[in-house]
Protein backbone atom coordinates (compact mmCIF):
# COMPACT_ATOMS: atom_id res chain seq x y z
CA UNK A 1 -2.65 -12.47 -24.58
CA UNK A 2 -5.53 -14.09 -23.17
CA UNK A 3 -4.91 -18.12 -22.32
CA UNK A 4 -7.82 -20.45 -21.52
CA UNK A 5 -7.11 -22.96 -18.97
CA UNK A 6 -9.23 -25.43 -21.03
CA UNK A 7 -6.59 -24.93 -24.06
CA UNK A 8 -2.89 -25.96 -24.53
CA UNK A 9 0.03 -23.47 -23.42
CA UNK A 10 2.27 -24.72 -26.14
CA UNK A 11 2.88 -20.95 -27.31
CA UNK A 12 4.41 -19.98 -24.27
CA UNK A 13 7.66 -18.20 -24.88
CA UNK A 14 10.14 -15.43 -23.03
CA UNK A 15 9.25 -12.23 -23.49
CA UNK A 16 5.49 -13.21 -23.79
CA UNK A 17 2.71 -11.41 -21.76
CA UNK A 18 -0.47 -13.73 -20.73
CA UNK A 19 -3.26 -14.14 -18.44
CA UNK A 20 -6.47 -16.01 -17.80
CA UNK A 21 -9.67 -16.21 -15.35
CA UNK A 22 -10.89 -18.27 -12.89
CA UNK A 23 -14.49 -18.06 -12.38
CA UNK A 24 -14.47 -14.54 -13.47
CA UNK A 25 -13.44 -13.39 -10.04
CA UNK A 26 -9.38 -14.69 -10.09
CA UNK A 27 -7.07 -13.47 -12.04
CA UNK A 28 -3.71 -14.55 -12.91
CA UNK A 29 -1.62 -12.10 -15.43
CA UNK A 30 1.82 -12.68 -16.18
CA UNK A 31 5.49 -11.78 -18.19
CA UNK A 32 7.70 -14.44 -19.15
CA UNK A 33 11.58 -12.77 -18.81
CA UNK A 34 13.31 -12.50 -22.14
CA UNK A 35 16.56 -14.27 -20.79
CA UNK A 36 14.21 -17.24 -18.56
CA UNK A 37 16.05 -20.48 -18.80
CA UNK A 38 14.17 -23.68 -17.66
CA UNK A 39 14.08 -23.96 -13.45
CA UNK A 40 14.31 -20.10 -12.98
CA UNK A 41 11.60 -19.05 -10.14
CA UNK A 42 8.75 -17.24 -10.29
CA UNK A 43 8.36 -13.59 -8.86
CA UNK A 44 4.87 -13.50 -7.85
CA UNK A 45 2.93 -10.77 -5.85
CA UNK A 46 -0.23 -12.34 -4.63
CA UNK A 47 -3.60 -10.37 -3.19
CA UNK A 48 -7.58 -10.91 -2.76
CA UNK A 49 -10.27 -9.74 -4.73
CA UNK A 50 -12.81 -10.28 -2.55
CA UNK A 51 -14.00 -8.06 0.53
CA UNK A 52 -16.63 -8.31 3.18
CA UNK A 53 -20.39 -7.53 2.38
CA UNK A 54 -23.80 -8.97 2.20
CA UNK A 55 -24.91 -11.00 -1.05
CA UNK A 56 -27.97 -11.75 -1.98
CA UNK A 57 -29.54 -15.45 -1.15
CA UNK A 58 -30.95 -17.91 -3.78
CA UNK A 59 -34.48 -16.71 -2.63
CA UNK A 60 -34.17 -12.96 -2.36
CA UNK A 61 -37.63 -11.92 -2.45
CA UNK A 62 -38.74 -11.27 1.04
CA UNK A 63 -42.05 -8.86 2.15
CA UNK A 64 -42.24 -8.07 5.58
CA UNK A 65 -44.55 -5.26 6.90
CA UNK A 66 -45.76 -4.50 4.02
CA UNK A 67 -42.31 -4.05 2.55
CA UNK A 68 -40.51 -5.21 -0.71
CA UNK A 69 -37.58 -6.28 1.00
CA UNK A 70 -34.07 -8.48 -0.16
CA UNK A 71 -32.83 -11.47 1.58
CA UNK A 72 -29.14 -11.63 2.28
CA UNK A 73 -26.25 -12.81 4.41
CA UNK A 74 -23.26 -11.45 5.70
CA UNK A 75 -20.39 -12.61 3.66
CA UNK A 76 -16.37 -12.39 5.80
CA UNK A 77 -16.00 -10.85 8.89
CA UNK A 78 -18.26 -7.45 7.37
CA UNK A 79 -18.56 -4.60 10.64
CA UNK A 80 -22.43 -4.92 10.18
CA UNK A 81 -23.59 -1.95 11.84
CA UNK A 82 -21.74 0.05 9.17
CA UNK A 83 -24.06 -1.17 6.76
CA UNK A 84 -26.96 0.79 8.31
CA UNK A 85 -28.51 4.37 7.04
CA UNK A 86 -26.24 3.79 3.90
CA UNK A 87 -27.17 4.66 0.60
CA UNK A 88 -26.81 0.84 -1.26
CA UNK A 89 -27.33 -1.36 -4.55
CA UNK A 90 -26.07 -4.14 -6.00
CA UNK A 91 -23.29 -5.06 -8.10
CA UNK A 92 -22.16 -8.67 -9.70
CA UNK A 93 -21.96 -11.10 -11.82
CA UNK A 94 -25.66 -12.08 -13.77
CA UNK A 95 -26.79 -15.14 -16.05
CA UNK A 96 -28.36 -14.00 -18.93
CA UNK A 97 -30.14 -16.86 -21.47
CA UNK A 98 -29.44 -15.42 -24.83
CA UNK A 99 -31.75 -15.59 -28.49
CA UNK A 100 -30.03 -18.58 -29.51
CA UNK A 101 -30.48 -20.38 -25.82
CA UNK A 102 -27.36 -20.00 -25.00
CA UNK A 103 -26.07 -19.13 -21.62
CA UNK A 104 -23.08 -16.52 -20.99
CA UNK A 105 -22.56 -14.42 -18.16
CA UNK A 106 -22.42 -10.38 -17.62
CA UNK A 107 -21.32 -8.08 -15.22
CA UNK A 108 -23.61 -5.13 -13.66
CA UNK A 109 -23.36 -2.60 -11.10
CA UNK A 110 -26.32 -0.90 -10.58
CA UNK A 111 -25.10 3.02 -9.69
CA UNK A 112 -28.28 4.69 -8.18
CA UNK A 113 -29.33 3.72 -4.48
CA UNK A 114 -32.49 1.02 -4.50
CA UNK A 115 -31.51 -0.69 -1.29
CA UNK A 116 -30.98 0.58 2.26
CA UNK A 117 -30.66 -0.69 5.83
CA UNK A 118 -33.03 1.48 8.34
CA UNK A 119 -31.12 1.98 11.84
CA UNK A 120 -33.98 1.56 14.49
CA UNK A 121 -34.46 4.85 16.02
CA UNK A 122 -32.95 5.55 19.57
CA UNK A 123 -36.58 6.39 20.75
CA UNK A 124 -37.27 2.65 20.36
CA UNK A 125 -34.31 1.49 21.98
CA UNK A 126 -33.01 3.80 24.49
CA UNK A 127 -29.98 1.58 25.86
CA UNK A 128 -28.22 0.99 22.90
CA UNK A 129 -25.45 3.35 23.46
CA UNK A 130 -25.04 1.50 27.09
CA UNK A 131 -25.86 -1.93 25.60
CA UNK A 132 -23.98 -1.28 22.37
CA UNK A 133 -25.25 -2.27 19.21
CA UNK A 134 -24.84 -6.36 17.79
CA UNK A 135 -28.21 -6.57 15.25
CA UNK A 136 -29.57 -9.61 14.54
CA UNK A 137 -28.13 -11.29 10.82
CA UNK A 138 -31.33 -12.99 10.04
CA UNK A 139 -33.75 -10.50 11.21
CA UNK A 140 -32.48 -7.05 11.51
CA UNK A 141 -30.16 -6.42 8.66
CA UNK A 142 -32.69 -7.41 5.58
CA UNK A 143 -32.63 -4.11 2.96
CA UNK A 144 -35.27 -2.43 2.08
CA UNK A 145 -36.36 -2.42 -1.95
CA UNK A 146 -39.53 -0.62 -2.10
CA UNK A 147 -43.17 -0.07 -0.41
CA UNK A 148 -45.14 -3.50 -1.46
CA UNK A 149 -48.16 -1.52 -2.19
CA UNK A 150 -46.54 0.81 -4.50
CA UNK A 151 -45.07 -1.52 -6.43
CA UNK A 152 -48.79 -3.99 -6.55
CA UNK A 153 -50.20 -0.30 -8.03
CA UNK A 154 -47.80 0.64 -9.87
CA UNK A 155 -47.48 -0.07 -13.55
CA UNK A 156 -44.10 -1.73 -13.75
CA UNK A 157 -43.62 -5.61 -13.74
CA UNK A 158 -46.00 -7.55 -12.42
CA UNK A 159 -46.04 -9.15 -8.88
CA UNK A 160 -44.69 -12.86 -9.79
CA UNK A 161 -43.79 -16.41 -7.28
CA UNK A 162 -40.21 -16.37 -8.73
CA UNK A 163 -37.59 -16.18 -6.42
CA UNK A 164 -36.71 -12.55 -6.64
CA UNK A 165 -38.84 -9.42 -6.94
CA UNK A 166 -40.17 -8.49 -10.08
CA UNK A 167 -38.96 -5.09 -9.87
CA UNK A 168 -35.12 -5.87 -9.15
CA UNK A 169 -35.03 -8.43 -12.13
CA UNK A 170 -36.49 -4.91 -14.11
CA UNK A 171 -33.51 -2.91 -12.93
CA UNK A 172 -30.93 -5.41 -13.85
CA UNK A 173 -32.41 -6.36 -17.28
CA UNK A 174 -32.15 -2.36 -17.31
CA UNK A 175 -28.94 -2.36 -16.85
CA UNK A 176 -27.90 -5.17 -19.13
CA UNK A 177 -30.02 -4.24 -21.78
CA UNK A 178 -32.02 -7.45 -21.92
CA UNK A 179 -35.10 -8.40 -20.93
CA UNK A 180 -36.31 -9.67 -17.51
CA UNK A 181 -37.24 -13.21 -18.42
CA UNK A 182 -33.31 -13.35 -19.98
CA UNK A 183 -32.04 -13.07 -16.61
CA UNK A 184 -31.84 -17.09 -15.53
CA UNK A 185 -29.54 -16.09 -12.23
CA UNK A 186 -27.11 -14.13 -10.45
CA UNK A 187 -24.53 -13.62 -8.03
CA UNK A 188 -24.50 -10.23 -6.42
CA UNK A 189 -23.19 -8.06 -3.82
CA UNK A 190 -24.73 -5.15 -1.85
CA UNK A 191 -22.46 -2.57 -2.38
CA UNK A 192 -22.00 0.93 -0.78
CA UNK A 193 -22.96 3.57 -3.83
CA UNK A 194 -21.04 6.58 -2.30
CA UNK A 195 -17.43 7.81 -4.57
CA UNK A 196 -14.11 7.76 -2.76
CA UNK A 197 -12.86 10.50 -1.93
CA UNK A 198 -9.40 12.53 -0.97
CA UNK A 199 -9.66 13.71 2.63
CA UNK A 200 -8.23 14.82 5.67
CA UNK A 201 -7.20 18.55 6.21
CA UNK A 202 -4.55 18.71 3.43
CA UNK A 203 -5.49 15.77 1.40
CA UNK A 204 -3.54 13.17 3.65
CA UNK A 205 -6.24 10.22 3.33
CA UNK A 206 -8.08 8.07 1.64
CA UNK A 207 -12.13 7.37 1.72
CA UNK A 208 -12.87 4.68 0.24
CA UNK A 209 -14.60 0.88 0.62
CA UNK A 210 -12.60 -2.18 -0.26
CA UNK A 211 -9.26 -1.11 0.80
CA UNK A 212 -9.21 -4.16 1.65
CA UNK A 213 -8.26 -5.53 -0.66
CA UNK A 214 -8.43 -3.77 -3.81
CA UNK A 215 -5.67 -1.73 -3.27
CA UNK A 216 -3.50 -4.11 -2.84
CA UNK A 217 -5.05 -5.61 -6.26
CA UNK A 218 -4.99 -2.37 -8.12
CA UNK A 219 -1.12 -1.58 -7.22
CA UNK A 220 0.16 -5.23 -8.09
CA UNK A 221 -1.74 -4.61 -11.32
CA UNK A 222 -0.17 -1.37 -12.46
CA UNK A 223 3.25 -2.62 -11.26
CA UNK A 224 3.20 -5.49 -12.92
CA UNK A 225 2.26 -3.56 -16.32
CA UNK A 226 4.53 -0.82 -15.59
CA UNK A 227 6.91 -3.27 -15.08
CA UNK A 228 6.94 -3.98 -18.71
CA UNK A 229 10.00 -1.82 -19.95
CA UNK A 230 12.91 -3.90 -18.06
CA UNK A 231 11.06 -7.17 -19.36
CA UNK A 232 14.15 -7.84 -21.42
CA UNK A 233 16.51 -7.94 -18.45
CA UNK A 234 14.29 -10.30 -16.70
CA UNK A 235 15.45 -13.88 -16.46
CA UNK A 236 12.02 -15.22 -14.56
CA UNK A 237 8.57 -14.74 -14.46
CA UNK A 238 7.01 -12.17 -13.24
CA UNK A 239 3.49 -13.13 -11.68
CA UNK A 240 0.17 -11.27 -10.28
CA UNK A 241 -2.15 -13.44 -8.60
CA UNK A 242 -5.44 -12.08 -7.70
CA UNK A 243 -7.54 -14.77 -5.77
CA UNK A 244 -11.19 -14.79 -4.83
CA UNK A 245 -12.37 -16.26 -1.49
CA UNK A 246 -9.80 -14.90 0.67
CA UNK A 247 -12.32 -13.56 3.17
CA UNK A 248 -13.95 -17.02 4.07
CA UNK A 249 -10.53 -18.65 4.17
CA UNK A 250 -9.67 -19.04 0.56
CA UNK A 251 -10.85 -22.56 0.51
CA UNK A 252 -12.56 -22.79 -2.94
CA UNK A 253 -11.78 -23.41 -6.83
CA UNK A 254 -10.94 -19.85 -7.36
CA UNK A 255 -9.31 -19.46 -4.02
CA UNK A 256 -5.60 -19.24 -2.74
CA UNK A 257 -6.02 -22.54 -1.15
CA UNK A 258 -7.22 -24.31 -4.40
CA UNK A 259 -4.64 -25.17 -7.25
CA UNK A 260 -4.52 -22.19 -9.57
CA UNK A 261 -1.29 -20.96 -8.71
CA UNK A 262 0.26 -24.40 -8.61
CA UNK A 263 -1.51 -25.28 -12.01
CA UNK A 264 0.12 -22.03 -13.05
CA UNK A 265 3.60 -22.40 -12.15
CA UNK A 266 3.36 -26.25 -13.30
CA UNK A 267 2.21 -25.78 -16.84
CA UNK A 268 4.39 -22.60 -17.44
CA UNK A 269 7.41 -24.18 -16.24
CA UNK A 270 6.62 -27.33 -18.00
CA UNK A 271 5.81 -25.53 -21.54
CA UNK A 272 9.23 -23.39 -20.93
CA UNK A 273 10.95 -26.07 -19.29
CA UNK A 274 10.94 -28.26 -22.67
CA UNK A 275 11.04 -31.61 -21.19
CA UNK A 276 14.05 -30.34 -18.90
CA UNK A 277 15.01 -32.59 -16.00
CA UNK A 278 12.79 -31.13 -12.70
CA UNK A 279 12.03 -27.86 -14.34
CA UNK A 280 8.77 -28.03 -12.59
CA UNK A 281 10.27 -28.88 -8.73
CA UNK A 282 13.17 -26.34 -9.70
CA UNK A 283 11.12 -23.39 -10.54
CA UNK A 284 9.03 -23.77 -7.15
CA UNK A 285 12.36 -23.45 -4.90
CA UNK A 286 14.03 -20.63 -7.10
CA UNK A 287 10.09 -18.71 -6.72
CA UNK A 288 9.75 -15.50 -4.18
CA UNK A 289 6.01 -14.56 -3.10
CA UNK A 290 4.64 -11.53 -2.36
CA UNK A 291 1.64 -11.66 -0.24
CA UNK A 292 0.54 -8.32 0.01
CA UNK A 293 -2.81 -7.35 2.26
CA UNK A 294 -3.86 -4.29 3.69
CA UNK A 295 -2.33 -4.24 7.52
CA UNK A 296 -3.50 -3.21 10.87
CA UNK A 297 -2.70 0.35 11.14
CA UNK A 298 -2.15 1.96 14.78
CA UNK A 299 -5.67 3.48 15.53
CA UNK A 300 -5.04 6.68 18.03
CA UNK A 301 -8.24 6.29 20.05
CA UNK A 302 -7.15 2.50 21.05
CA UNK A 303 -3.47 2.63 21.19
CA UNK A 304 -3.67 -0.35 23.46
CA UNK A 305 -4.72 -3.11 20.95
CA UNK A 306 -0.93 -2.54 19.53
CA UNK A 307 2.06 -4.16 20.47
CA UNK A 308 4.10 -0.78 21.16
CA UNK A 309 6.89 -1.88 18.73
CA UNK A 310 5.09 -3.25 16.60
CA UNK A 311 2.06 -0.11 15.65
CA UNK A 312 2.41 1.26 12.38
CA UNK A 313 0.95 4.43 11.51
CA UNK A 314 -0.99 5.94 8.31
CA UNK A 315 2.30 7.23 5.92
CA UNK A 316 4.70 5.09 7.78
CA UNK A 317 5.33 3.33 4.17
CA UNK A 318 4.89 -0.75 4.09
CA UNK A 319 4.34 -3.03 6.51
CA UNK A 320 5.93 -6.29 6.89
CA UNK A 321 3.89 -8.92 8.83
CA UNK A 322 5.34 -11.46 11.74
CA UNK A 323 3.61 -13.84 13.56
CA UNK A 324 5.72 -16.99 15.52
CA UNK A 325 2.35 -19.26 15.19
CA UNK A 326 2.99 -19.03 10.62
CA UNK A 327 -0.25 -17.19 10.57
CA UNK A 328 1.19 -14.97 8.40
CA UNK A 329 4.51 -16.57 6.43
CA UNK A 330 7.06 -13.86 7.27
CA UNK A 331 10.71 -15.51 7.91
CA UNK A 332 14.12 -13.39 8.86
CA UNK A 333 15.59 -14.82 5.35
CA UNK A 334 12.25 -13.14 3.12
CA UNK A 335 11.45 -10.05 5.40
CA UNK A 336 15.32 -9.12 4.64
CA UNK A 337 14.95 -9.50 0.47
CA UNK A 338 12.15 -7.44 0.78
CA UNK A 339 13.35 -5.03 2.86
CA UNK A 340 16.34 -4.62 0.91
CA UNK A 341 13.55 -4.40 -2.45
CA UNK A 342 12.19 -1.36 -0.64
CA UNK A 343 15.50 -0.02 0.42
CA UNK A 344 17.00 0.49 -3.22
CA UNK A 345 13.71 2.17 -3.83
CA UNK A 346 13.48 4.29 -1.52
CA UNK A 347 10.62 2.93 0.19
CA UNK A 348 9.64 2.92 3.83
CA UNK A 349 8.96 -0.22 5.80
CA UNK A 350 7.46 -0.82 9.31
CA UNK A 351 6.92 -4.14 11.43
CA UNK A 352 3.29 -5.32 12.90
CA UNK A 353 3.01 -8.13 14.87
CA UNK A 354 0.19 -8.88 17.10
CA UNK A 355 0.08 -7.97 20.70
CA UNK A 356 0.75 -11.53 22.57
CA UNK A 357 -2.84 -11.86 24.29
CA UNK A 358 -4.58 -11.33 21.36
CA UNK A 359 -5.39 -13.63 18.82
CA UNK A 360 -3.80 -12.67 14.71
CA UNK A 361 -5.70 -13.01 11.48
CA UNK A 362 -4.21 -14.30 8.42
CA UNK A 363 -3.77 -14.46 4.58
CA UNK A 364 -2.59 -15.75 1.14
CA UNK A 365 0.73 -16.03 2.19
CA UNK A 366 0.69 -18.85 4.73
CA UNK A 367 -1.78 -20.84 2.97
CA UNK A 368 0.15 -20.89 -0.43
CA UNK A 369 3.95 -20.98 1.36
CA UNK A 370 2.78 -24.41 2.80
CA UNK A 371 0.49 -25.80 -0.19
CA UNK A 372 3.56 -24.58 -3.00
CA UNK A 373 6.84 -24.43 -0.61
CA UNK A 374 7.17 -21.01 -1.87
CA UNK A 375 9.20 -18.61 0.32
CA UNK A 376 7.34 -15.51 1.24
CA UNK A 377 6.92 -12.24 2.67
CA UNK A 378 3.18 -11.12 4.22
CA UNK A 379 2.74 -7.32 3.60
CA UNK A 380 0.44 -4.84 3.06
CA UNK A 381 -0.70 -1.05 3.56
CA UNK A 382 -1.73 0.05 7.03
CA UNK A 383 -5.14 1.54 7.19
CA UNK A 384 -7.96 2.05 9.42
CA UNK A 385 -11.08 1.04 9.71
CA UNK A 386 -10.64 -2.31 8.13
CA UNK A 387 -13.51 -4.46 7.43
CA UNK A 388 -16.07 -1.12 7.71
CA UNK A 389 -18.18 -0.13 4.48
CA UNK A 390 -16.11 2.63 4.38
CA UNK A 391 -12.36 2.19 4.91
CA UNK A 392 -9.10 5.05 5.02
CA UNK A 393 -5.44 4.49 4.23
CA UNK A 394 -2.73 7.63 3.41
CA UNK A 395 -2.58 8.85 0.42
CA UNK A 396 1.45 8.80 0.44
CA UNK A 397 1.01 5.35 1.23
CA UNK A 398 -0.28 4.11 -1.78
CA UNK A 399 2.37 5.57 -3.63
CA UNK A 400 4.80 3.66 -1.28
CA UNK A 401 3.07 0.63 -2.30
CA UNK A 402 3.07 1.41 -6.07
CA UNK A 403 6.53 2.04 -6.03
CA UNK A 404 7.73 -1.44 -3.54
CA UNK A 405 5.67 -3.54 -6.20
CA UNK A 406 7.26 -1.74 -8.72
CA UNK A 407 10.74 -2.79 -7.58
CA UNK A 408 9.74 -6.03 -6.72
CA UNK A 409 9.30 -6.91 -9.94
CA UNK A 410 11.90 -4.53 -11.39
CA UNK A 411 14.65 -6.10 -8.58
CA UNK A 412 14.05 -8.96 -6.73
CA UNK A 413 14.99 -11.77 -9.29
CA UNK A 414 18.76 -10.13 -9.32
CA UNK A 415 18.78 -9.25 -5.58
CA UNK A 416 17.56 -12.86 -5.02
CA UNK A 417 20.38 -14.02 -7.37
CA UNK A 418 23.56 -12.13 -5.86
CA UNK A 419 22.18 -13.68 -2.11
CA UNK A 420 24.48 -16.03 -1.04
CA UNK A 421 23.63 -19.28 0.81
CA UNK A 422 21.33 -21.59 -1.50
CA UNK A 423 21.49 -24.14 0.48
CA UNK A 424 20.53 -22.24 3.21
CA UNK A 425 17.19 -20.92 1.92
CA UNK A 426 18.19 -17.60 0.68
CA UNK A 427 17.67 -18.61 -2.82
């Protein structure tokens, strides 16, 4: 059932399934236990929807050359010069004014290739491969749209002072199946157009962009519904949390660091609760999170960025994350729940931890365990290639993941339970 956040809760009940937006680009879904009594915790498995790329700027019309070009900027920590001599369009959210003068909002991706990013050819720059390659954001990563002339002779739309060409307004409207002058704005994405595919000699890997973090997304998603049969059994709530914004640090309306979860978890526990005595402050302290993002796999050309015993490998199964400085949430008291998650199902699980000298990246997980008090667990996938247009994970490792989100939910509110040592933190 969808809920809107701008509407009452009242209807809440165990056994019920809901979820709701945020901004069109968060998600929260989740499945109230049959047996949930007021101050039972939350089981929530939290991830990012976001990944890097290049969007398009409130101006995108540019001409340079002679070109029909698109103005954009780099959006996360995006390897740029994988972005070059790619075949690429757009894909996001547009504003369309409807008959009536109405505003609403609809989602495009645009499937053939219109944009593309020309690499500048060694003959013009004969030291890059001693010099490497760092091109300028501003100046020398701007796709190309079309051949200005051609489009000033051709018969399409005409040439116009708006802020974005004519001619990718036409293709959008296209699309959509509106006209041009119904399109009032958008946010969009360059994207990569090429499939993923199944590679490797005998089908070992995965080709894909966004690994990070859509499969992490995807699996929490088809746990959590597959997760539906033992819903009876289940005396919390079972949570997926898919947050926006992770990529620039989270710190936004729809992102980790802004109160969606907590608004969740408050109204939920307050509806269920029924006026109950601390229902609210209980649930939080009874709640488990699962912060799951794609991990650092070992990379066999540059074994030396690992910490030796800490350098999981492609099929190795999931990876718990430590790291002393809480940039990722891991304690001894969560990585053992989920380890022992894993363990009755059969799961793998490897450590990463970040050699010493160099510095560690971060997630969800630290930013909600100290906003919400929530214990936690940082985990994800290892892959390689992280951050590139085109990333690679094992393909047995995505059915490890499936299956440890499918036992998280399926396990962890009775393994939490029979732990001993409340007071202690354990539950």
């Amino acid at each position: 059932m969808r809920l809107s956040e701008r509407q009452s809760w009242d209807g809440l009940s165990p056994g019920g399934r809901y979820y709701f937006t945020r901004n069109d680009s968060t998600l929260v879904a989740f499945a109230v236990g049959a047996r949930y009594e007021p101050g039972n915790g939350f089981y929530i498995l939290g991830a990012h929807t976001d990944s890097p790329c290049f969007k398009l700027k409130p101006v995108s019309k540019c001409t340079k050359s002679g070109y029909a070009m698109v103005n954009v900027e780099p959006y996360g920590g995006l390897l740029q010069h994988t972005w070059f001599d790619r075949d690429l369009s757009v894909a996001g959210r547009v504003l369309i004014r409807t008959e009536e003068g109405s505003m609403q909002h609809k989602l495009v991706k645009v499937p053939k290739p219109i944009l593309r990013i020309p690499m500048l050819a060694i003959h013009l720059q004969r030291d890059i491969n001693s010099t490497g390659f760092n091109p300028n954001k501003q100046t020398e990563c701007t796709p190309l749209l079309a051949l200005q002339a051609a489009l000033q002779d051709s018969e399409g739309p005409a040439v116009s002072e708006g802020r974005h060409h004519p001619w990718l307004l036409h293709i959008l409207a296209k699309e959509l199946s509106v006209k041009p002058d119904d399109i009032v704005d958008f946010d969009l994405n360059v994207i990569d157009t090429q499939a993923g595919v199944i590679g490797g000699a005998e089908g070992a890997f995965v080709f894909v962009g966004r690994l990070d973090n859509l499969c992490s997304s995807y699996l929490g998603l088809r746990a959590l519904l597959d997760s539906d049969v033992s819903l009876a059994s289940e005396a919390g709530v079972r949570v997926l949390a898919l947050f926006d914004n992770e990529e620039v640090g989270s710190a936004s309306a729809q992102g980790a660091a802004g109160p969606v979860l907590q608004d969740t978890i408050a109204r939920v526990a307050a509806v269920l609760g029924g006026g109950a005595e601390g229902a609210v402050q209980r649930a939080l302290q009874a709640s488990f999170l699962l912060s799951a993002d794609m991990a650092h796999a070992l990379h066999p050309n540059y074994p030396d960025r690992h910490d030796a015993a800490h350098a999981p490998r492609l099929g190795d199964g999931i990876v718990l994350k430590h790291n002393a400085n809480q940039r990722y949430a891991t304690t001894a008291v969560s990585a053992t729940l989920f380890r022992e998650v894993c363990r009755k199902a059969g799961v793998p699980t490897a450590d990463f931890a970040v050699r010493s000298d160099m510095g560690c990246g971060s997630t969800i997980g630290p930013i909600l365990a100290s906003g919400l008090g929530l214990r936690t667990v940082d985990v994800g996938l290892p892959q390689l290639s992280m951050h590139s247009i085109r990333e690679m994970c094992a393909v047995a490792d995505v059915g490890h993941g499936y299956r440890a989100f499918l036992a998280f939910y399926q396990t962890v509110s009775a393994l939490d339970a029979a732990l001993e040592g409340a007071d202690a933190g354990l539950a």
